[in-house]
Structures are given as C-alpha cells and as structure tokens.
N, C-alpha and C. Protein backbone atom coordinates (compact mmCIF):
# COMPACT_ATOMS: atom_id res chain seq x y z
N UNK A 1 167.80 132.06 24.79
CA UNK A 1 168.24 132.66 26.03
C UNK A 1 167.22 133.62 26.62
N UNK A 2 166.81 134.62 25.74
CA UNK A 2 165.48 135.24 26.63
C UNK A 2 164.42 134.19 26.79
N UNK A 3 163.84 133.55 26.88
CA UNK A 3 163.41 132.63 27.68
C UNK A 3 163.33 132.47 28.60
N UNK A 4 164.39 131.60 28.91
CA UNK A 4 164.80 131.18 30.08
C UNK A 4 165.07 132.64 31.04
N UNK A 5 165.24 133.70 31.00
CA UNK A 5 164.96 134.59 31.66
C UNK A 5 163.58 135.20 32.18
N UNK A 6 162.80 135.06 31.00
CA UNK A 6 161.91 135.33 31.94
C UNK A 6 161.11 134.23 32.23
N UNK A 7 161.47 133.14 32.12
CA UNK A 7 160.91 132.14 33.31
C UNK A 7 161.09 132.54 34.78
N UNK A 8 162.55 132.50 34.61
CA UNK A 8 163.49 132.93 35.94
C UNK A 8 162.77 134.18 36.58
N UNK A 9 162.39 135.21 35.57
CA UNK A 9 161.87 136.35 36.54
C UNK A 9 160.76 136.39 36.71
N UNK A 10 159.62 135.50 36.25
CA UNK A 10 158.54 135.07 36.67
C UNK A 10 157.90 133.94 37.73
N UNK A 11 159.05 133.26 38.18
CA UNK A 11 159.30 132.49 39.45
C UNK A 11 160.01 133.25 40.34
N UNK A 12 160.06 133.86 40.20
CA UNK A 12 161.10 134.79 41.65
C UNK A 12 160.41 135.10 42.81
N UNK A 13 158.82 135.44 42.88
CA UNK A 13 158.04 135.52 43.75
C UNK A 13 157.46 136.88 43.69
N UNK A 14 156.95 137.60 44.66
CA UNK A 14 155.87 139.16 45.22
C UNK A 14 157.00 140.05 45.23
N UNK A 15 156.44 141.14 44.08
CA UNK A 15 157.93 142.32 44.35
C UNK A 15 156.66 143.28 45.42
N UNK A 16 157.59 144.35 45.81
CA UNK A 16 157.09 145.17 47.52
C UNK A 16 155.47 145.71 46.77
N UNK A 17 155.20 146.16 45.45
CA UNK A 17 154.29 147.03 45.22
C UNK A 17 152.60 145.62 45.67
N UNK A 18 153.32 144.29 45.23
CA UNK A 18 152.06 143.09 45.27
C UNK A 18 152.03 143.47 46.54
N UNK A 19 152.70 143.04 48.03
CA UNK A 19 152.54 142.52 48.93
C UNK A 19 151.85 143.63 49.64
N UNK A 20 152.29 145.32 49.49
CA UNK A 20 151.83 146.39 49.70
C UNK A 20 150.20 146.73 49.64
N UNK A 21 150.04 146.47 48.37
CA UNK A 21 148.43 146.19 48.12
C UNK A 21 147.60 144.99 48.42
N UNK A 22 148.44 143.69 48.60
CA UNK A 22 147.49 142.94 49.44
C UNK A 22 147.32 143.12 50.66
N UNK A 23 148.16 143.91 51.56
CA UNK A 23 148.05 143.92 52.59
C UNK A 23 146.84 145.27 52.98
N UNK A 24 147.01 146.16 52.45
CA UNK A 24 145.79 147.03 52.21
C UNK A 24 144.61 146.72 52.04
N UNK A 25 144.54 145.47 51.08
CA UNK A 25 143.77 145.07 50.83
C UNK A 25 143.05 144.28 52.54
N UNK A 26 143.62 143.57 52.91
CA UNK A 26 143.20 142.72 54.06
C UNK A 26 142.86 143.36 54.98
N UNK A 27 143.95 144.52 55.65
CA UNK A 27 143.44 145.44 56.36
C UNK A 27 141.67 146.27 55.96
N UNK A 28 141.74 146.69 54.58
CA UNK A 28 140.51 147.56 54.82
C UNK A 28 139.19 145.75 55.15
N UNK A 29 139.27 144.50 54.54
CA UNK A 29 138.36 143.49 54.91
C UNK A 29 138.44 143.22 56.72
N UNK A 30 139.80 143.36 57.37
CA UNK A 30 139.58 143.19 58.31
C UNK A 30 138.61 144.63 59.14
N UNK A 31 139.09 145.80 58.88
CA UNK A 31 137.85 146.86 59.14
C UNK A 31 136.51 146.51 59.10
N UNK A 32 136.18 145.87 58.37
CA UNK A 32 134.58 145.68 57.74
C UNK A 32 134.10 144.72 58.60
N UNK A 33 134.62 143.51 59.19
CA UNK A 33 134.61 142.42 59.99
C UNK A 33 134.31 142.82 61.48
N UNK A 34 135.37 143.69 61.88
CA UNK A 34 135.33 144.12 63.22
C UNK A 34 133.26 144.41 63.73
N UNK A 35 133.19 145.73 62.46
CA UNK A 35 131.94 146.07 63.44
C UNK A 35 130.72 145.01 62.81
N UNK A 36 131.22 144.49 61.97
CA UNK A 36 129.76 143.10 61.89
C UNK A 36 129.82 142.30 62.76
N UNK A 37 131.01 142.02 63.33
CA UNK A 37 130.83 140.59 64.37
C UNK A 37 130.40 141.42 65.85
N UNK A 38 130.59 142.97 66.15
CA UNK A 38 129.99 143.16 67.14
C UNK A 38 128.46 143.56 67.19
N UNK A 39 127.96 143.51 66.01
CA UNK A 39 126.40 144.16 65.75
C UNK A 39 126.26 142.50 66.06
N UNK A 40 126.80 141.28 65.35
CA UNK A 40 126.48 140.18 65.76
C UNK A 40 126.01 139.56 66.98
N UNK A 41 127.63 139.93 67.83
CA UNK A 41 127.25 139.95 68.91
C UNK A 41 126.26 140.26 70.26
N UNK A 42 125.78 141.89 69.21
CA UNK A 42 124.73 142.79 70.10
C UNK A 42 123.18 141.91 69.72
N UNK A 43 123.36 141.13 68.73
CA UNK A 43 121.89 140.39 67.95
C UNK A 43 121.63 139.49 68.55
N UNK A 44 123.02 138.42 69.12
CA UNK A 44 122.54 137.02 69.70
C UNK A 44 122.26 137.27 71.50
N UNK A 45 122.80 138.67 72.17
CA UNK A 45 122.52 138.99 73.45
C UNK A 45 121.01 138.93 73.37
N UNK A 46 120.25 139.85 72.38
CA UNK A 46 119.23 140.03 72.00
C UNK A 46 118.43 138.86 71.69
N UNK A 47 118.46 138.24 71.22
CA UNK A 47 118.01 136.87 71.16
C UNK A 47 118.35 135.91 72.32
N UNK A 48 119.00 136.36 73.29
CA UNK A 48 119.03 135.25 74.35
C UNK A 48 118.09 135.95 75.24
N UNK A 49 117.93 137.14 75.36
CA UNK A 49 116.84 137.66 76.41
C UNK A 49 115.24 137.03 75.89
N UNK A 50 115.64 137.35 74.62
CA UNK A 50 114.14 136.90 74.02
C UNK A 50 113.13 135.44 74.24
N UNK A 51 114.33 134.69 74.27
CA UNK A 51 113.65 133.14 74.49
C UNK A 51 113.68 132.85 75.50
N UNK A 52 114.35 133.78 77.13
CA UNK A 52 114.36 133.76 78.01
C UNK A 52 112.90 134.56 78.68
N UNK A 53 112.80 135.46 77.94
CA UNK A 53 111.46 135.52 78.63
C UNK A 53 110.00 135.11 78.07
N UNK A 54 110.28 134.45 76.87
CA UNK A 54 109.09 134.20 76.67
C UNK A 54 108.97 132.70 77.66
N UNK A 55 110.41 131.83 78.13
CA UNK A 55 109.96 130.94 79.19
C UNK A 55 109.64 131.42 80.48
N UNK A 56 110.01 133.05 80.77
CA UNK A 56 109.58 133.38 81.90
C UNK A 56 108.32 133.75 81.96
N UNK A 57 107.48 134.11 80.97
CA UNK A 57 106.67 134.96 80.70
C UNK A 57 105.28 133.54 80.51
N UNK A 58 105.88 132.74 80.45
CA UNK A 58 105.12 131.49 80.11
C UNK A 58 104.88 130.49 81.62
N UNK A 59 106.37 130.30 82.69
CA UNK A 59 106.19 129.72 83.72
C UNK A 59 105.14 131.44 84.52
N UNK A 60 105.15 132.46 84.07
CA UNK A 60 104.13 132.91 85.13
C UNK A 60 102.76 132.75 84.38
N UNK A 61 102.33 132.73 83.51
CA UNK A 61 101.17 132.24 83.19
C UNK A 61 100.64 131.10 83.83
N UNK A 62 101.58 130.30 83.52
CA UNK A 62 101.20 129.00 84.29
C UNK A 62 100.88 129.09 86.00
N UNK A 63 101.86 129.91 86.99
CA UNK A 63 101.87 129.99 88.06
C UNK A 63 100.30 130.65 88.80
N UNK A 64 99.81 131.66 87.61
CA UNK A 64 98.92 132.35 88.01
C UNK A 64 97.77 131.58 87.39
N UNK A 65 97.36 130.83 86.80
CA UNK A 65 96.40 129.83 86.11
C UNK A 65 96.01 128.75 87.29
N UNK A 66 97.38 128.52 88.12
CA UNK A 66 96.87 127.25 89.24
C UNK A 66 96.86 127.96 90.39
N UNK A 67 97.12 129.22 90.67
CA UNK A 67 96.67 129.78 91.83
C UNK A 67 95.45 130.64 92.08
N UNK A 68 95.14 131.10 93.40
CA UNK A 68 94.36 131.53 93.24
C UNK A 68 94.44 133.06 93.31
N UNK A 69 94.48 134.04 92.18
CA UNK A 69 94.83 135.47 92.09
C UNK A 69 94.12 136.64 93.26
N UNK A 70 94.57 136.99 94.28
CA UNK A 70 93.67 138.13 94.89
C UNK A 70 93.61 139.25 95.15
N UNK A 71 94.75 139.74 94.24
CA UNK A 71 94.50 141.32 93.68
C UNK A 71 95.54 141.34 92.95
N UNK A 72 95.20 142.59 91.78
CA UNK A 72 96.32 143.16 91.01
C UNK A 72 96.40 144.65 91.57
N UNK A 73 97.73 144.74 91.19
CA UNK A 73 98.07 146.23 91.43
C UNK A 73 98.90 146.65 90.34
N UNK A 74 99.83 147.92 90.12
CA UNK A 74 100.58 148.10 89.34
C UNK A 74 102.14 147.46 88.85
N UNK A 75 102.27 147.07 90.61
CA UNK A 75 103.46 146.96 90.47
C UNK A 75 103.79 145.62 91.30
N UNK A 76 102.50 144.93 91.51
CA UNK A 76 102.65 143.79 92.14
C UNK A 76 101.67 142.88 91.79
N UNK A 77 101.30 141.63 92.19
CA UNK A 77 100.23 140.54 92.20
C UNK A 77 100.03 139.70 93.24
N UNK A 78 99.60 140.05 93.87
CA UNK A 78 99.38 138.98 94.79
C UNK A 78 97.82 137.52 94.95
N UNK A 79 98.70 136.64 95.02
CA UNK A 79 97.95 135.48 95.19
C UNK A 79 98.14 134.23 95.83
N UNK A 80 97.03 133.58 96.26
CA UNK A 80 97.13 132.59 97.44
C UNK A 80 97.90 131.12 96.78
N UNK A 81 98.88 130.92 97.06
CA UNK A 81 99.15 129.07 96.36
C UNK A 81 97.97 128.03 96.42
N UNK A 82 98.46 126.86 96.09
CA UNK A 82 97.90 125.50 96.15
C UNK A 82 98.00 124.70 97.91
N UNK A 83 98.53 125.58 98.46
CA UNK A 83 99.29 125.29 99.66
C UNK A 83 98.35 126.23 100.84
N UNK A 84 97.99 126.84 100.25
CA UNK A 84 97.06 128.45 100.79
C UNK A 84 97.63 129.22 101.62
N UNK A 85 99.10 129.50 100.55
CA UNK A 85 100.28 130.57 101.63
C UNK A 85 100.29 132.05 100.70
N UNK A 86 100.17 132.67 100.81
CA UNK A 86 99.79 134.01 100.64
C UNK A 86 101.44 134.74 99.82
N UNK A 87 101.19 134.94 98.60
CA UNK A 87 102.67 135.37 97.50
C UNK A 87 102.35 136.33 97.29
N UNK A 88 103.67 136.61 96.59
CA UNK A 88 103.32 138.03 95.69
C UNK A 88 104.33 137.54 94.68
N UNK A 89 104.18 138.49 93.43
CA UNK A 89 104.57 138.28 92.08
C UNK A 89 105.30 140.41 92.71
N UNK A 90 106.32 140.51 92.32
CA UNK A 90 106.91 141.95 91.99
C UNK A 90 108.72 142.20 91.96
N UNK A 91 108.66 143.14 91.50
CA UNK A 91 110.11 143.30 91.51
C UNK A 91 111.02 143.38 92.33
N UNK A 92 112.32 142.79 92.26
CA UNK A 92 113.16 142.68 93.13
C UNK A 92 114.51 142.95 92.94
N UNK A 93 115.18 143.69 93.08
CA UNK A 93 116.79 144.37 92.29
C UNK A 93 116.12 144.01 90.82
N UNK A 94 115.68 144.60 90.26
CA UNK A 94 115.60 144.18 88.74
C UNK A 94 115.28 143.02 88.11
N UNK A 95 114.69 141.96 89.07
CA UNK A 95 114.41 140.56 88.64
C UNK A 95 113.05 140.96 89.05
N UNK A 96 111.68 140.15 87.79
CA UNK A 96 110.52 139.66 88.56
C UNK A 96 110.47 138.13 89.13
N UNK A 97 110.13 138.40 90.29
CA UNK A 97 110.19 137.26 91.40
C UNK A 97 108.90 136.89 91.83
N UNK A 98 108.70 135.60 92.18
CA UNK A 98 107.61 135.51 92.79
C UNK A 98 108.42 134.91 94.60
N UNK A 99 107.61 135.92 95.61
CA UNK A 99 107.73 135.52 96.87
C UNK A 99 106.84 135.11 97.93
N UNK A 100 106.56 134.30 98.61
CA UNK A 100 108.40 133.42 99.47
C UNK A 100 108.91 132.79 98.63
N UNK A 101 110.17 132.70 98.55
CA UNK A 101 111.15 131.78 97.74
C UNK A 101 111.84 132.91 97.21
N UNK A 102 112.50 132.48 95.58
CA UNK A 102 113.04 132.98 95.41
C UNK A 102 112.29 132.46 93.32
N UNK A 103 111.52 132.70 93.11
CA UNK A 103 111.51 132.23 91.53
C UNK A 103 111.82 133.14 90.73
N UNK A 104 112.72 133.54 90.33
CA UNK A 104 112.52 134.11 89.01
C UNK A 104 111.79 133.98 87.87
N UNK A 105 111.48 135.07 87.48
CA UNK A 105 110.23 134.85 85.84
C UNK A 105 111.54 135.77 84.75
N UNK A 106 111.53 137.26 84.96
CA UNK A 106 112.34 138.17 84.42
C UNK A 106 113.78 138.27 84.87
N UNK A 107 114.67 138.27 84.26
CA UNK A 107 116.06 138.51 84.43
C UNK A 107 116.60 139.81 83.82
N UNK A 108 117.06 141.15 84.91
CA UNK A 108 117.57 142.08 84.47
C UNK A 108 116.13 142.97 83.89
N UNK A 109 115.30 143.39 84.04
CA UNK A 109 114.79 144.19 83.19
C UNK A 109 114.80 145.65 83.61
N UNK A 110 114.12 146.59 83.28
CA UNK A 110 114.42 147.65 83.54
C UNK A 110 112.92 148.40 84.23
N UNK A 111 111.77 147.71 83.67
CA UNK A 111 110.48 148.17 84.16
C UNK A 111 109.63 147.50 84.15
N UNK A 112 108.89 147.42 84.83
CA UNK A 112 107.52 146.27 84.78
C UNK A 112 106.33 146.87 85.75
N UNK A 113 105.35 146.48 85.07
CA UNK A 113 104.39 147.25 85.81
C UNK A 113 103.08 146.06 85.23
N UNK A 114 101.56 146.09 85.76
CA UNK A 114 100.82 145.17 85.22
C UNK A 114 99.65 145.73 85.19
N UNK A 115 98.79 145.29 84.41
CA UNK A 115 97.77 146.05 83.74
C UNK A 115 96.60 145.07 83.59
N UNK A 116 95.49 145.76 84.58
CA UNK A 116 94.11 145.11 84.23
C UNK A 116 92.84 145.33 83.42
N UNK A 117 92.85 144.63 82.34
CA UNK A 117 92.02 145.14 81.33
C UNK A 117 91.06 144.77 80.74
N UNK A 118 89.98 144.27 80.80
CA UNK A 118 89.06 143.39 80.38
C UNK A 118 88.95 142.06 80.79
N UNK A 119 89.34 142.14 82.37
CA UNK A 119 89.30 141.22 82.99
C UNK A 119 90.42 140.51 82.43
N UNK A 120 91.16 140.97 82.06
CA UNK A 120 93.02 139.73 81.14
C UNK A 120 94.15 141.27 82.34
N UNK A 121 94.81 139.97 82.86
CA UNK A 121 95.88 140.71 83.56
C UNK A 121 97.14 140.99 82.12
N UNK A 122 98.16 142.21 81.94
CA UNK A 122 98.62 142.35 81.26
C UNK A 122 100.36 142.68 81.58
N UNK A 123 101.18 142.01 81.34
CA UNK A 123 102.08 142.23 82.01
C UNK A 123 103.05 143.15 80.72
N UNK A 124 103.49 144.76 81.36
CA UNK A 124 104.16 145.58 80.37
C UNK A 124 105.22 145.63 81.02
N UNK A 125 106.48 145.41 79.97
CA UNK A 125 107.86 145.44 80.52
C UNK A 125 108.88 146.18 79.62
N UNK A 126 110.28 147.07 80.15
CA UNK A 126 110.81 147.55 79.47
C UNK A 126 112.16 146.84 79.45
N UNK A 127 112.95 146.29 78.65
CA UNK A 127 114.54 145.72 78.46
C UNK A 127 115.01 146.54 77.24
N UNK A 128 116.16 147.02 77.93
CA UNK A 128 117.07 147.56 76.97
C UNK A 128 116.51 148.89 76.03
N UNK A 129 115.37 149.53 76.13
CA UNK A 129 114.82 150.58 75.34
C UNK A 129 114.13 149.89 74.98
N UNK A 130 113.31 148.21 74.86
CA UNK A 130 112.36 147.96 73.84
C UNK A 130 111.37 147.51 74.87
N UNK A 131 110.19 147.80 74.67
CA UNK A 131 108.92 147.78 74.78
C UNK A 131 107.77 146.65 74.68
N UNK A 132 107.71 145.70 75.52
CA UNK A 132 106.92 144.62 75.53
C UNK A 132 106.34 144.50 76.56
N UNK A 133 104.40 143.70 75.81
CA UNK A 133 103.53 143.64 76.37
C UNK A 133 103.08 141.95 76.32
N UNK A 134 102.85 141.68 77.17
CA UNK A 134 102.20 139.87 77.56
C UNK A 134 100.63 139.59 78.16
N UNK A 135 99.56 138.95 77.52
CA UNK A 135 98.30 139.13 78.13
C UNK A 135 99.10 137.76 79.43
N UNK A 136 98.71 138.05 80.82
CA UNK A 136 98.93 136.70 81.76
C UNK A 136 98.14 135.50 82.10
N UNK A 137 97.00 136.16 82.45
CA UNK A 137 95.95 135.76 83.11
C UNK A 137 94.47 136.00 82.79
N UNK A 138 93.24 135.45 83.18
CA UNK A 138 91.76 135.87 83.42
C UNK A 138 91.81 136.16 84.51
N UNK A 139 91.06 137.57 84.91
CA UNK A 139 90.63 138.06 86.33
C UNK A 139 89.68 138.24 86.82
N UNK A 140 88.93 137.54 87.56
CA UNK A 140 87.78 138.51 87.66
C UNK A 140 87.80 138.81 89.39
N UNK A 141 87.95 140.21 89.65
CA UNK A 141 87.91 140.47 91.03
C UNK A 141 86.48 139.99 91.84
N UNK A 142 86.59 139.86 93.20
CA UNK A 142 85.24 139.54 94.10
C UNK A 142 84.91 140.64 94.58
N UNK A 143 83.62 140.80 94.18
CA UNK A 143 82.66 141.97 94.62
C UNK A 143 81.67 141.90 95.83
C-alpha cells in the first residue's frame, strides 16, 4: 500500500514552490534577452549604413574617374560630365548628392567635408559619432 501512494503523489504534477521558481527563473532569462536583441538591433542598423556607403563611396569614385574634375573645395567638387554640363558633388539636407539631378552617394550623414592631399582627393565623413575617411580620386589642378 505505500507504494502505490507514492506513485500517486509523484504523478500529481508542479506544487506552487516548482512553478514559482520557474517562473523567476524565465523572467530573470527574459531580462537578459531584452537588451541583447536591442544592442542587436543597434549592430545590424550599423552594418546597413556600412555597406551602403562603401557602394556610395565607390559609385563616386567611379563618377569622378570619368569626369572631368575642376576644382575641389571643402565642402564641394565640382566637375564637368561626359556631356560637358558643369556639376557639383555637395551636401544637400544631409544627403551627398551629385547636381543636376538628383544622385545620391551618402544617405543621412552628419558631416562631410573633402580633402586635397597629395594630389588624392579625400573624402572625410561623420555618421552617428564615427569617423570615416575615403581616398576618391587623382587630382592634379591646372596651373
């Protein structure tokens, strides 16, 4: 007869003290989850700017390689097309643009400015607090 009792009271199921502590338990794992999936989140924003401008940063290389460059400044570039219509490369609400038209190179940044240095145009840009530099171009001004 004891036996069969405590079969019986070993099939009965979760008395309050189990279910109490698993649930503690889940709660403090769900805590831990919360701020990893938003550092996650803050990593892959970060990584989408990144491969975004190295294609932006790459179609202006290219743009300025088949044109013809006729001055740098700080905060602009200007150069003649293939067409021999007179652009500029500079900022525009926070996008670098090249105009007439409308191209985007940069999306959202916060600073940009360009830098001539050994005859290599240098394009320095600020996103989000971080700090990046791109060689663009060969320059050599007409004297």
């Amino acid at each position: 007869m004891p036996d069969i009792l405590s079969e019986r009271r070993s099939s009965s199921g979760y008395n309050l003290l189990e279910m109490l502590v698993s649930l503690l338990l889940v709660g403090f794992l769900a805590s831990l989850t919360f701020p990893l999936f938003k550092t996650l989140q803050q990593m892959i924003s970060l990584q989408k700017y990144r491969y975004q401008d190295e294609i932006g940063v790459y179609q202006l290389q290219i743009t300025l390689a088949c044109n013809n460059i006729l001055k740098v400044e700080t905060d602009e570039i200007l150069y003649e097309s293939y067409e021999h219509d007179d652009c500029r490369i500079s900022v525009v609400n926070d996008n670098l643009i090249s105009q007439p038209g409308w191209n985007c190179f940069l999306h959202d940044v916060d600073d940009v400015s360009f830098r001539l240095h050994d005859e290599i145009i240098y394009l320095e840009y600020l996103r989000e607090g971080e700090y990046r530099e791109y060689p663009l171009a060969y320059y050599r001004p007409e004297e």
